[in-house]
N, C-alpha and C. Protein backbone atom coordinates (compact mmCIF):
# COMPACT_ATOMS: atom_id res chain seq x y z
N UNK A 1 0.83 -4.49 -11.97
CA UNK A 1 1.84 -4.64 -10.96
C UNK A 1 2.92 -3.57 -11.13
N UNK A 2 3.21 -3.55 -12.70
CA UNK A 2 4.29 -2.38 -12.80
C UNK A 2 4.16 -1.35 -12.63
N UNK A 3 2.38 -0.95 -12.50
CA UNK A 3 1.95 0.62 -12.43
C UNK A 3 2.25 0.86 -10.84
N UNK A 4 1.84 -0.17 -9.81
CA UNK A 4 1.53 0.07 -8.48
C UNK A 4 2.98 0.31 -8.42
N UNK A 5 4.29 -0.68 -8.54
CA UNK A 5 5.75 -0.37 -8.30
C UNK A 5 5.98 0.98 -8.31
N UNK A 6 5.54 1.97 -9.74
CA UNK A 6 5.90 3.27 -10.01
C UNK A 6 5.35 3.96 -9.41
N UNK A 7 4.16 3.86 -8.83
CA UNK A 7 3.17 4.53 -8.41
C UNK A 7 3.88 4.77 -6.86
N UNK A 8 4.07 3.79 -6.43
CA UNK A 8 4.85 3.47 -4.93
C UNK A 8 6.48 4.37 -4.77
N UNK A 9 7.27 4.28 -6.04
CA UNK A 9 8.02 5.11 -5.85
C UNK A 9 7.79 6.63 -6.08
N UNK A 10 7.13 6.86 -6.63
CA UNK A 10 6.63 8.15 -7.25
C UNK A 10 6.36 9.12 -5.46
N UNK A 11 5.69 7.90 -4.50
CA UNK A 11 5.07 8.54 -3.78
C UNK A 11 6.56 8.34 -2.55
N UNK A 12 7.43 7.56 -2.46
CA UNK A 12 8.30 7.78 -1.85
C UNK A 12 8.73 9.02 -2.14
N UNK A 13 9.36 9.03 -3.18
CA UNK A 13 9.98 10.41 -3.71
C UNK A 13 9.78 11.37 -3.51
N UNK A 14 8.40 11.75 -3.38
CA UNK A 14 7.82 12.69 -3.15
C UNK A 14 7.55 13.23 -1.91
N UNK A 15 7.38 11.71 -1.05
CA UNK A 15 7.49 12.18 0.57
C UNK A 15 8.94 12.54 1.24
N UNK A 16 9.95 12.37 0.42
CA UNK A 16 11.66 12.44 0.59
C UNK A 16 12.05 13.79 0.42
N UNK A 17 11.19 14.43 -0.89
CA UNK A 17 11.65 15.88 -1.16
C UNK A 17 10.49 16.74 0.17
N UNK A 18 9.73 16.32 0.54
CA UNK A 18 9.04 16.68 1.64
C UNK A 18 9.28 16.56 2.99
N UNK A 19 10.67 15.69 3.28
CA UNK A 19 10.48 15.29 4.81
C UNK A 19 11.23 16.13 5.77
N UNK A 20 11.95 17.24 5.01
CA UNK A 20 12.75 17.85 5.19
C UNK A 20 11.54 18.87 6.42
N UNK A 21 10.59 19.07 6.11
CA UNK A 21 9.56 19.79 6.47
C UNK A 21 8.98 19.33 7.62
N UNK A 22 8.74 18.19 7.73
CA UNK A 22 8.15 17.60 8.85
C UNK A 22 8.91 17.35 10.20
N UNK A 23 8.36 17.32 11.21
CA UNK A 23 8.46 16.76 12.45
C UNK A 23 9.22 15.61 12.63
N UNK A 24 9.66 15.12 13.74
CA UNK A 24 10.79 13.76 14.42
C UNK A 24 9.35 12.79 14.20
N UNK A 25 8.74 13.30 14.85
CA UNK A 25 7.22 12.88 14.78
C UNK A 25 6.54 12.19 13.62
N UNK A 26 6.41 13.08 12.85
CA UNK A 26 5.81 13.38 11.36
C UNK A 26 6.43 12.12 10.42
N UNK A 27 7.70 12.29 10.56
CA UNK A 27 9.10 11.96 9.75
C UNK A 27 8.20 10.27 10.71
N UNK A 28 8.93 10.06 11.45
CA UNK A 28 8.24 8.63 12.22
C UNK A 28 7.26 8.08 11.88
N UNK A 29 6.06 8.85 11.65
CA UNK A 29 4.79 7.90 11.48
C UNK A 29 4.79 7.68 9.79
N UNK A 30 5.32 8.66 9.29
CA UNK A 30 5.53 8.46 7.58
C UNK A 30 6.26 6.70 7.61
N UNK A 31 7.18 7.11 8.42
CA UNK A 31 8.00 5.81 8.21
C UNK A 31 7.27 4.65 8.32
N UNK A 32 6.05 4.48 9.20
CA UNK A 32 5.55 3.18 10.03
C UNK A 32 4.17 3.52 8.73
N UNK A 33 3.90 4.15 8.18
CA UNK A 33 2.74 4.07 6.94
C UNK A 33 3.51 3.53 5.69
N UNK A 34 4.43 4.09 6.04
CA UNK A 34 5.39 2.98 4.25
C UNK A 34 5.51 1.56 5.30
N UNK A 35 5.98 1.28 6.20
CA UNK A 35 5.76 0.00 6.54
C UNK A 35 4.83 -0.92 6.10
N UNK A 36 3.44 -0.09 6.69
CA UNK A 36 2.34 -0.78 6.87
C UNK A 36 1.91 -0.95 5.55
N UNK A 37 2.31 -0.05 4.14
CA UNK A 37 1.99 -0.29 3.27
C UNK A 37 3.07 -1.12 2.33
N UNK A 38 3.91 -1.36 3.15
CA UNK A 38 4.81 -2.32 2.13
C UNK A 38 4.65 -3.45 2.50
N UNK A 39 3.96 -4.00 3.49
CA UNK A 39 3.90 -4.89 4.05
C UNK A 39 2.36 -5.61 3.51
N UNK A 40 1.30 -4.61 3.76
CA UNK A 40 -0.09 -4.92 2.53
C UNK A 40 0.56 -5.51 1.26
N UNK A 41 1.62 -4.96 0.75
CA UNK A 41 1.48 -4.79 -0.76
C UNK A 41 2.52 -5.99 -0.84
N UNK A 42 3.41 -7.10 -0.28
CA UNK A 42 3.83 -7.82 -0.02
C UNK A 42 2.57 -9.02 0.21
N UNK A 43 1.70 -9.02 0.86
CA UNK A 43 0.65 -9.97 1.45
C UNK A 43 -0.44 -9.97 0.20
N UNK A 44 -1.03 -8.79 -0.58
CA UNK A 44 -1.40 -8.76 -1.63
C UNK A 44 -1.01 -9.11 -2.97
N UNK A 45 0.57 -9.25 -3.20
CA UNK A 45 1.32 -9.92 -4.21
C UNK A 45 0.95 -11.32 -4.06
N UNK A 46 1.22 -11.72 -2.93
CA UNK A 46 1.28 -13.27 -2.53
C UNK A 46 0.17 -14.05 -2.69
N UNK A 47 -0.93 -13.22 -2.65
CA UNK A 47 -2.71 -13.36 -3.05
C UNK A 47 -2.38 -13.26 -4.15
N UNK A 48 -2.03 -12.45 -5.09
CA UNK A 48 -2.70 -12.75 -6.43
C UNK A 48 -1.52 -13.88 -6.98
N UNK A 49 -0.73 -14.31 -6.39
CA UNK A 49 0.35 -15.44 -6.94
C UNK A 49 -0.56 -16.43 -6.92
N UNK A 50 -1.52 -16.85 -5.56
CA UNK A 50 -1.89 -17.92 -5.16
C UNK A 50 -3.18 -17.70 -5.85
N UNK A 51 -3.84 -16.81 -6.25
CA UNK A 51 -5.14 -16.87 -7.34
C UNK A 51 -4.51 -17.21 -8.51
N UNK A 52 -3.40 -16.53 -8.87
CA UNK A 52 -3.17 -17.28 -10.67
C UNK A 52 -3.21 -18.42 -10.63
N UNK A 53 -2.57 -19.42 -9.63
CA UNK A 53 -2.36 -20.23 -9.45
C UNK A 53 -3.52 -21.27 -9.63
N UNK A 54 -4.48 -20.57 -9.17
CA UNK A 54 -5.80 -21.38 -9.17
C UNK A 54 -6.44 -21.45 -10.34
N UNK A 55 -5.99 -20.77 -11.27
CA UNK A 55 -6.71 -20.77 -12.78
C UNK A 55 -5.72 -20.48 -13.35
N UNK A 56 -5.22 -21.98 -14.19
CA UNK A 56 -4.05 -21.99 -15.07
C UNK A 56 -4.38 -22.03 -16.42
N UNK A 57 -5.88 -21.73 -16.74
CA UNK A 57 -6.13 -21.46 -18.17
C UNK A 57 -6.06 -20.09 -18.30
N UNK A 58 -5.15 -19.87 -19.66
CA UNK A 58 -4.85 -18.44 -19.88
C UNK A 58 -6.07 -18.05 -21.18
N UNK A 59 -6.84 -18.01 -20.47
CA UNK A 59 -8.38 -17.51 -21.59
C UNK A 59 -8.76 -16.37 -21.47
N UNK A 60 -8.56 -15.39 -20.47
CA UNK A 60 -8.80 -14.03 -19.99
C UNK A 60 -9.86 -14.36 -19.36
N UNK A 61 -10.09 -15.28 -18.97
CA UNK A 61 -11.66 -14.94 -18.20
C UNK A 61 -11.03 -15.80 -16.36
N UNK A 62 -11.21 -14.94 -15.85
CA UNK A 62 -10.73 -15.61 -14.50
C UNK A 62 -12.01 -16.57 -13.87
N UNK A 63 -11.56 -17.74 -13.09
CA UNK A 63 -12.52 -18.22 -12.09
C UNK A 63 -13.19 -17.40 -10.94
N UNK A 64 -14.28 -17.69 -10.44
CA UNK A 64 -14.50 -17.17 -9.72
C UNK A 64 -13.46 -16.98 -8.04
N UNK A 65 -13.26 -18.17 -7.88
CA UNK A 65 -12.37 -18.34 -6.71
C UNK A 65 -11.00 -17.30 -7.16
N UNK A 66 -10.70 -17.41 -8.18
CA UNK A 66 -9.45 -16.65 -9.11
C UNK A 66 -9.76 -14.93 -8.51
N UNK A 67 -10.83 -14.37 -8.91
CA UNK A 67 -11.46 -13.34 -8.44
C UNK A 67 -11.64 -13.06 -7.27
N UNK A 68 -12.12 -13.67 -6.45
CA UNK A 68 -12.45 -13.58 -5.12
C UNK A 68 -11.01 -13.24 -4.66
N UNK A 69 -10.03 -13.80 -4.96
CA UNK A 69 -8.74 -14.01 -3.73
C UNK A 69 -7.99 -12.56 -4.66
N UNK A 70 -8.43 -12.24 -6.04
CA UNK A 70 -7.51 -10.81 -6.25
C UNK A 70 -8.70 -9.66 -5.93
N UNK A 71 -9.71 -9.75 -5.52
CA UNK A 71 -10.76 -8.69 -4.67
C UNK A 71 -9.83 -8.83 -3.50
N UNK A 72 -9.60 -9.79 -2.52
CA UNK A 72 -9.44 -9.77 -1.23
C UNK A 72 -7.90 -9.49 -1.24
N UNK A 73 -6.93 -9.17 -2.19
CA UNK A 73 -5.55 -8.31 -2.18
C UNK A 73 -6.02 -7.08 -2.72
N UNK A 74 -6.95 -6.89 -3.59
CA UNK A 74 -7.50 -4.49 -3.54
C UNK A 74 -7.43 -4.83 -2.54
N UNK A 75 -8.67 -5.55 -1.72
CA UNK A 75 -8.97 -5.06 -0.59
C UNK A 75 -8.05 -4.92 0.71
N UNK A 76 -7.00 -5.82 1.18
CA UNK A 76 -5.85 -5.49 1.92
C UNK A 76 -4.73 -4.01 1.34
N UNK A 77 -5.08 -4.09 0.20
CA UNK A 77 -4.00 -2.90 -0.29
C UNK A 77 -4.57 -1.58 0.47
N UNK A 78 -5.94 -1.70 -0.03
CA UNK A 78 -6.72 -0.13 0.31
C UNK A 78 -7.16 -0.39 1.85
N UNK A 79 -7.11 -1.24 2.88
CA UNK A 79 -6.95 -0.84 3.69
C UNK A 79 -5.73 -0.50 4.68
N UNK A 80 -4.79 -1.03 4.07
CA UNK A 80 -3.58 -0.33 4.46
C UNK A 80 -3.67 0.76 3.91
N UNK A 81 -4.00 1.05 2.63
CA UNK A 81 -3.83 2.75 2.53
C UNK A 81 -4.41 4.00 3.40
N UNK A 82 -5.71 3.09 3.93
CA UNK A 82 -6.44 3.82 4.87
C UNK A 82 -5.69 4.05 6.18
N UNK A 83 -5.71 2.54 6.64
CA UNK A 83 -4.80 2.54 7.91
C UNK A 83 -3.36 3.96 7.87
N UNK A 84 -2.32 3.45 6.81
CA UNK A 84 -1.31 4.78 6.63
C UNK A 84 -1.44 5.96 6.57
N UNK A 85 -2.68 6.64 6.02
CA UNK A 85 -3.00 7.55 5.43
C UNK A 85 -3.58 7.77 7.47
N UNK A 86 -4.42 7.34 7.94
CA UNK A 86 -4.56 7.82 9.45
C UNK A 86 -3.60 7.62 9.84
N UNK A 87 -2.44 6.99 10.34
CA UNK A 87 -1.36 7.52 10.94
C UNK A 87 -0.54 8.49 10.59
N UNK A 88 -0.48 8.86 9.58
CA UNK A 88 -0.24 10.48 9.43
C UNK A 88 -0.69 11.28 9.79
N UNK A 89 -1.89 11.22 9.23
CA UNK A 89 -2.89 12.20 9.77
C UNK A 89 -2.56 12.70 11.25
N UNK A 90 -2.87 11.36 12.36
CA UNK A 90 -2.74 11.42 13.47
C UNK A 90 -1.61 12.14 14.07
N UNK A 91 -0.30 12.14 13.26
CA UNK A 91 0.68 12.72 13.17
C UNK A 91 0.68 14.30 13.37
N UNK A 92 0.52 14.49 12.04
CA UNK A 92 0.03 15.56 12.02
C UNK A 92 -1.13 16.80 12.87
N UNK A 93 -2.11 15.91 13.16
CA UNK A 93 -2.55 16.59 14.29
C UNK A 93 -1.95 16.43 15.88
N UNK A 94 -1.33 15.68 15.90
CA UNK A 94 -0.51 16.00 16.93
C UNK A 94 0.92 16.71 17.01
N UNK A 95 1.07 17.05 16.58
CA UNK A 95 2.58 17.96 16.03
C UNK A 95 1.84 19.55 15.94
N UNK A 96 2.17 20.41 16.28
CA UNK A 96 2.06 22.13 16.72
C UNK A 96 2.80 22.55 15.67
N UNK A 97 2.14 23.27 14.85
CA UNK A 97 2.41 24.08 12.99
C UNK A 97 3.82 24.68 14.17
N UNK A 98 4.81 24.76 12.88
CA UNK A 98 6.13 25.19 12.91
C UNK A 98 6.17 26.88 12.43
């Protein structure tokens, strides 16, 4: 959890020392991909709350149901990453090089 937090700012940061560069455009859809991905990563927290939840033995070995519901938060994470990652894109090809 603490890696994704850093990982998440790392990549703000990085799009901040960059935005200076981009488009009204550009700058916009960046904004609505950190949305869409803060918003995954909000709905994916809340999944793996409600999987711990389901297996309160601390043995390291998760239940299956335990598993299933933290597969199905990767899996909302990385498709918001997908989803974000095309609205940039889309961005970007619509915006005329400066």
């Amino acid at each position: 959890m603490k890696k994704i937090n850093i990982f998440a700012a790392a990549i703000a940061l990085a799009g901040a020392s960059l935005a200076g560069c981009d488009s009204p455009a550009e700058n916009q859809a960046e904004d609505t991909a950190d949305a869409i991905e803060a918003q995954a990563e909000a709905t994916a927290d809340a999944m793996e709350e409600q999987a711990d939840a389901l297996d309160q033995t601390t043995d390291g070995v998760d239940s299956a149901a335990e598993q299933n519901l933290e597969n199905k938060a990767d899996a909302v994470r990385e498709n918001a990453e997908a989803k974000a990652e095309q609205v940039e894109e889309n961005a970007e090809k619509a915006t005329p090089p400066q």
